[in-house]
N, C-alpha and C. Protein backbone atom coordinates (compact mmCIF):
# COMPACT_ATOMS: atom_id res chain seq x y z
N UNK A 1 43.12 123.71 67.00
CA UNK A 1 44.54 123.47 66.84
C UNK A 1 45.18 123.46 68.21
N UNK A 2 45.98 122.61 68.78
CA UNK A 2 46.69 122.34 69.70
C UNK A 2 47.99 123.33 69.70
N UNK A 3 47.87 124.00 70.79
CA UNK A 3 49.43 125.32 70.54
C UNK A 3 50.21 124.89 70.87
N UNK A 4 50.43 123.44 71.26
CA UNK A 4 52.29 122.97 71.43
C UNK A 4 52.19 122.37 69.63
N UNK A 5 51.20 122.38 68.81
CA UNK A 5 51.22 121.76 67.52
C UNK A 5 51.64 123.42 66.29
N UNK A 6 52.30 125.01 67.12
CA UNK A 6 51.60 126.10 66.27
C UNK A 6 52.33 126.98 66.92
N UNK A 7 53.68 127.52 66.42
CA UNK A 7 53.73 129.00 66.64
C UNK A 7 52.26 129.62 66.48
N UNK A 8 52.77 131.00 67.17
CA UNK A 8 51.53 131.99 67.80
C UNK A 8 51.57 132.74 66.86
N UNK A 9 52.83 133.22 65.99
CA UNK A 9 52.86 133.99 64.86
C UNK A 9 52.01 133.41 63.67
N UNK A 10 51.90 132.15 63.63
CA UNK A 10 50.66 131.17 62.77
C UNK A 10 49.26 131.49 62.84
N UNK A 11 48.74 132.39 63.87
CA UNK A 11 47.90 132.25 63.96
C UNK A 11 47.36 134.18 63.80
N UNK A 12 48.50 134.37 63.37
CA UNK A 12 48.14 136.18 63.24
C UNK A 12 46.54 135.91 62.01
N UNK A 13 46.29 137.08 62.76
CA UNK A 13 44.80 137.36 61.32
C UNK A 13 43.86 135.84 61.41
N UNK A 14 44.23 135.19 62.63
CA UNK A 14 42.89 133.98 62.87
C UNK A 14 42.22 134.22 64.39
N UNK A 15 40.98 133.61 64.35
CA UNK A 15 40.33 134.23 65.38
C UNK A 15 41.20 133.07 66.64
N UNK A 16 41.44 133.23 67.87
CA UNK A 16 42.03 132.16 68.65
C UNK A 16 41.10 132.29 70.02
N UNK A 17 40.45 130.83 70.08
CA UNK A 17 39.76 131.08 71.74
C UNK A 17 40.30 129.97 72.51
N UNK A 18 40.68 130.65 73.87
CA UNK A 18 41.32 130.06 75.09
C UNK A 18 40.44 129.78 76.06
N UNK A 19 40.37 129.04 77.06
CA UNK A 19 39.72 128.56 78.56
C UNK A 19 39.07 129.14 78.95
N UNK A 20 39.60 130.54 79.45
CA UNK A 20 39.02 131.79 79.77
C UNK A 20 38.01 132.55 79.05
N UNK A 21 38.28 132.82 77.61
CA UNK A 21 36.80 133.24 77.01
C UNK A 21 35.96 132.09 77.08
N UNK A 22 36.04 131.03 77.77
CA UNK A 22 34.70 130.31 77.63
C UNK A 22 33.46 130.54 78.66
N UNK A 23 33.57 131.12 79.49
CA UNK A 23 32.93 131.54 80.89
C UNK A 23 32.35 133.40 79.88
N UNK A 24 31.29 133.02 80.67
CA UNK A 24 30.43 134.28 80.31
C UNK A 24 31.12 135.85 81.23
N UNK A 25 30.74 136.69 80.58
CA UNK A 25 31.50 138.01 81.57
C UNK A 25 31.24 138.45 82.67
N UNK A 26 30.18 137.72 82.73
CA UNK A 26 30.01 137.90 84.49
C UNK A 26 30.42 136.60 84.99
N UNK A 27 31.11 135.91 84.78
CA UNK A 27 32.10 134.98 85.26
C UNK A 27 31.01 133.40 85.34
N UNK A 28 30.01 133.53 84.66
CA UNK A 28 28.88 131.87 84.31
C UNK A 28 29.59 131.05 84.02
N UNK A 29 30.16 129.91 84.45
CA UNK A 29 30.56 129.13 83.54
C UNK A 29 29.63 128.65 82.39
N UNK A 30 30.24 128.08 81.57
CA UNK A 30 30.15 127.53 80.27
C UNK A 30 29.57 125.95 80.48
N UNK A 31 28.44 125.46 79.76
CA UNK A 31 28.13 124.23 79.68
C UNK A 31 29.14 123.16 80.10
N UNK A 32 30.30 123.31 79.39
CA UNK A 32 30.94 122.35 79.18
C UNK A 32 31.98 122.44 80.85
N UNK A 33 32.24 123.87 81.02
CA UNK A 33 33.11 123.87 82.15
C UNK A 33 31.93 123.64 83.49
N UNK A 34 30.78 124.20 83.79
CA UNK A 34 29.99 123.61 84.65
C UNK A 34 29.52 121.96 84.32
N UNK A 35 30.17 121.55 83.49
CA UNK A 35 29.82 119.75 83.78
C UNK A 35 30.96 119.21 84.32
N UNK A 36 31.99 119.56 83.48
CA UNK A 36 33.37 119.33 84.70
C UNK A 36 33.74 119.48 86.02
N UNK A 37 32.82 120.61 86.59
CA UNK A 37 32.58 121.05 88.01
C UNK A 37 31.63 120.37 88.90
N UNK A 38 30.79 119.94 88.08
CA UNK A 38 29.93 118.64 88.41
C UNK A 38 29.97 117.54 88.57
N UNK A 39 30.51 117.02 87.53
CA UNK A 39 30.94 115.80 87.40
C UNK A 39 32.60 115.32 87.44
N UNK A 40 32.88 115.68 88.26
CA UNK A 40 34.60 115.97 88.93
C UNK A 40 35.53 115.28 88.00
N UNK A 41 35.25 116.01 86.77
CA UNK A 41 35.98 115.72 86.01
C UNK A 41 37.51 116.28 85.94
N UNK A 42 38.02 117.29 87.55
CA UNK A 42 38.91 117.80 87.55
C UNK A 42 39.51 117.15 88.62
N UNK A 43 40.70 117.19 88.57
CA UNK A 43 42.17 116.30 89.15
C UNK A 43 42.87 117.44 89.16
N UNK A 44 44.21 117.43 88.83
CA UNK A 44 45.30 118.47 88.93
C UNK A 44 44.76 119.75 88.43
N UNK A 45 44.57 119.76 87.60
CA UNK A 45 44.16 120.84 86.91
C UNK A 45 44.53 120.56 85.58
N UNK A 46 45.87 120.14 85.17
CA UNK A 46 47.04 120.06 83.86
C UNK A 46 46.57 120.56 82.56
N UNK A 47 45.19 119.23 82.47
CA UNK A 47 45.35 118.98 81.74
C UNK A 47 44.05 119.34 80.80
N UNK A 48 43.13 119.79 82.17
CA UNK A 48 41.43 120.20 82.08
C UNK A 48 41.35 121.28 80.90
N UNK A 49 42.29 122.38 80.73
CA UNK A 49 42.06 123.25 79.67
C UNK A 49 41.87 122.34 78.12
N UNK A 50 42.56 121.99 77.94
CA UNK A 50 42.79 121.00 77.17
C UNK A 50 41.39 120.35 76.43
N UNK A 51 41.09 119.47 77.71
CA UNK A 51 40.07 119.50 77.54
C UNK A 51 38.07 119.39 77.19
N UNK A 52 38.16 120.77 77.98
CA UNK A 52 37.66 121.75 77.88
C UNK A 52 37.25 121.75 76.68
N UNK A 53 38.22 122.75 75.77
CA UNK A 53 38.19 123.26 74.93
C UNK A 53 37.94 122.73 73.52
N UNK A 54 39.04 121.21 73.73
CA UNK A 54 38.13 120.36 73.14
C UNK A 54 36.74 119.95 72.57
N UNK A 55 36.54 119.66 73.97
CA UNK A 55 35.25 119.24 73.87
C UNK A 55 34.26 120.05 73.75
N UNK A 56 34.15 121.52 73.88
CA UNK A 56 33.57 122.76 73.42
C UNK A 56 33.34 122.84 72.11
N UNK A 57 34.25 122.70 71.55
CA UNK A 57 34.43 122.44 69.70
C UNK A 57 33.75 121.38 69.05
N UNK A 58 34.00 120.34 69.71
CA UNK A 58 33.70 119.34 69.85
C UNK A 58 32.20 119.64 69.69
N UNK A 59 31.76 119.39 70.67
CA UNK A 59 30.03 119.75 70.87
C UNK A 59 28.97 120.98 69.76
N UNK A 60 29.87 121.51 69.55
CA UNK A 60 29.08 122.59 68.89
C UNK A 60 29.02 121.78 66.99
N UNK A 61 30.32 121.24 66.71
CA UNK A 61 30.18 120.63 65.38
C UNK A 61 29.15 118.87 65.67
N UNK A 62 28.90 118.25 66.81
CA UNK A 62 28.11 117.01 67.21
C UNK A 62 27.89 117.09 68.15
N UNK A 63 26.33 117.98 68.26
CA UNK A 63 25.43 118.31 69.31
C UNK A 63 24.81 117.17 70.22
N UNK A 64 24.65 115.94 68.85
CA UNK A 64 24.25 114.39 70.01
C UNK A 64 25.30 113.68 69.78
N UNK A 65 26.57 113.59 70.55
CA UNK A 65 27.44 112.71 69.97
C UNK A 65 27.05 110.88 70.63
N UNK A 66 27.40 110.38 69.99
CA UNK A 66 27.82 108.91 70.89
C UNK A 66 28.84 109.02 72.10
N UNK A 67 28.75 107.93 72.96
CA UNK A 67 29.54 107.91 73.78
C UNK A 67 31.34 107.46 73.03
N UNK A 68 31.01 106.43 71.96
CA UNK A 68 32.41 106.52 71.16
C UNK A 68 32.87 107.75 70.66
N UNK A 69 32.19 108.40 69.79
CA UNK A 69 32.49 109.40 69.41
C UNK A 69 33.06 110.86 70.22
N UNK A 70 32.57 110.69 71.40
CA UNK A 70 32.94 111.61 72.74
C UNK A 70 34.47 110.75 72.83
N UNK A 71 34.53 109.64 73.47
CA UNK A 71 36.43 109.16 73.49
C UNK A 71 37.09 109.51 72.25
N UNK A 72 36.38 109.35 70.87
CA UNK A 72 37.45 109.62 70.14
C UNK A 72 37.69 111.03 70.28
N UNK A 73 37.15 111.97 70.00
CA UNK A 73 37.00 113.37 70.27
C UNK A 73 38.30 113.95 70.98
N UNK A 74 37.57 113.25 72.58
CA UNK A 74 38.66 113.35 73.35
C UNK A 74 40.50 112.66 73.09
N UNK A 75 40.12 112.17 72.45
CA UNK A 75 41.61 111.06 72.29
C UNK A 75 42.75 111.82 72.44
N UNK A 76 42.89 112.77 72.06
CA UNK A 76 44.29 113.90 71.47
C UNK A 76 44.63 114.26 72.76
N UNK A 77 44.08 113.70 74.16
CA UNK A 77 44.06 114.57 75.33
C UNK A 77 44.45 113.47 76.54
N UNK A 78 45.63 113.86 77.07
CA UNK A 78 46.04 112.88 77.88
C UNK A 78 45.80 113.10 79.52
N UNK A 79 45.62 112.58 80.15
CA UNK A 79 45.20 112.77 81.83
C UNK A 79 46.11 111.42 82.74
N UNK A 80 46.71 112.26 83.62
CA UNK A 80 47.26 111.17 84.53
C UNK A 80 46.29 111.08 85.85
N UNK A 81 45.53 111.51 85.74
CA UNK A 81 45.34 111.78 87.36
C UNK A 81 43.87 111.00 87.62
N UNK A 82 43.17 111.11 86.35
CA UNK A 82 41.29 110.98 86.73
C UNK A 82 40.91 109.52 86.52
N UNK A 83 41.67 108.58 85.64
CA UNK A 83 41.10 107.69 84.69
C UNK A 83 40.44 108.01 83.42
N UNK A 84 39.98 109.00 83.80
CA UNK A 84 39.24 109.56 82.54
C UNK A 84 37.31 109.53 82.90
N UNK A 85 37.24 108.57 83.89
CA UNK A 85 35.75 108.55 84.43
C UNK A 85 35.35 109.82 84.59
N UNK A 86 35.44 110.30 85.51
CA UNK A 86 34.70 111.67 85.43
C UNK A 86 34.99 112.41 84.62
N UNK A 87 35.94 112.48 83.61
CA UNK A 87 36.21 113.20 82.08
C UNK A 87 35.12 113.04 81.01
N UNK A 88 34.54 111.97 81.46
CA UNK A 88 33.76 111.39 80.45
C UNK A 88 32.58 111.44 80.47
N UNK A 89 32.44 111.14 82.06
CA UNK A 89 30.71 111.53 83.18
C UNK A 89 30.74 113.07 82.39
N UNK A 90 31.38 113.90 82.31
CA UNK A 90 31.56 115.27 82.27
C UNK A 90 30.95 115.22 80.78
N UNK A 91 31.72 114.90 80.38
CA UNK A 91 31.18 114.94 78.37
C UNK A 91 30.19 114.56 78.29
N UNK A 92 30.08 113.49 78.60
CA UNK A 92 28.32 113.19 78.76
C UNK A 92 26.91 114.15 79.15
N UNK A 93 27.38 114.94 80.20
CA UNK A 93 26.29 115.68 80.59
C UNK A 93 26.55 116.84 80.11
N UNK A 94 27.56 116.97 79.74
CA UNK A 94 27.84 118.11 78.78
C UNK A 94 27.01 118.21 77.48
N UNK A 95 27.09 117.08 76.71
CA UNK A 95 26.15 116.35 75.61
C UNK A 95 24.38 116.65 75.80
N UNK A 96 24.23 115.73 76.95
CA UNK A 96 23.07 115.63 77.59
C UNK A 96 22.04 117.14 77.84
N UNK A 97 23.01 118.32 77.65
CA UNK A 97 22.36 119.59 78.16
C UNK A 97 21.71 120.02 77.02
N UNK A 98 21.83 119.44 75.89
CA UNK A 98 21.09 119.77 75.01
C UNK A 98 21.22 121.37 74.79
N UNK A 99 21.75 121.84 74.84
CA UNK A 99 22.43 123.24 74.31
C UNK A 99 23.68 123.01 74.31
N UNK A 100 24.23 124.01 73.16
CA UNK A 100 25.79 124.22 72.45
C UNK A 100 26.34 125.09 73.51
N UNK A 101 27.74 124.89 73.39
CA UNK A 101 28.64 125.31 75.24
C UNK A 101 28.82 126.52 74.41
């Protein structure tokens, strides 16, 4: 669920994960955030949580996605800065790791 789409009071008594729990506790990134770091899928910053997080969700419900199915995925998620190329290089090898983020 998108939180400009959700009061926070909506979400009492549901489990909610953010950016930050995605990185392991000793600070590992996460599949999905070490492909973005890789594959410079980061620009401003804005809009990367976003996502992220997405595509975290994403991946775990379509472990081999298509490359269509990765844009649609992503669709809900707007970027001024990248083109979206390395957003996508990113999803891809994100995909490609063959483990769930």
């Amino acid at each position: 669920v998108r939180s400009c789409l959700m009061l926070a009071v909506q979400a009492d008594g549901h489990e909610v994960t953010t950016v930050e729990a995605l990185a392991s506790a000793d600070g590992e990134l996460s599949i999905v955030q070490q492909a973005f770091r890789d594959a410079h899928g980061l620009q401003c910053g804005f809009c990367t949580p976003g996502f992220v997080v997405t595509l975290t969700s994403f991946l775990r419900d379509h472990p081999e996605p298509t490359d269509d199915e990765i844009r649609s995925a992503l669709s809900g998620n707007l970027c001024r800065c990248t083109g979206y190329q390395g957003i996508l290089k990113a999803a891809r090898l994100a995909a490609d790791a063959g483990r769930r983020p």
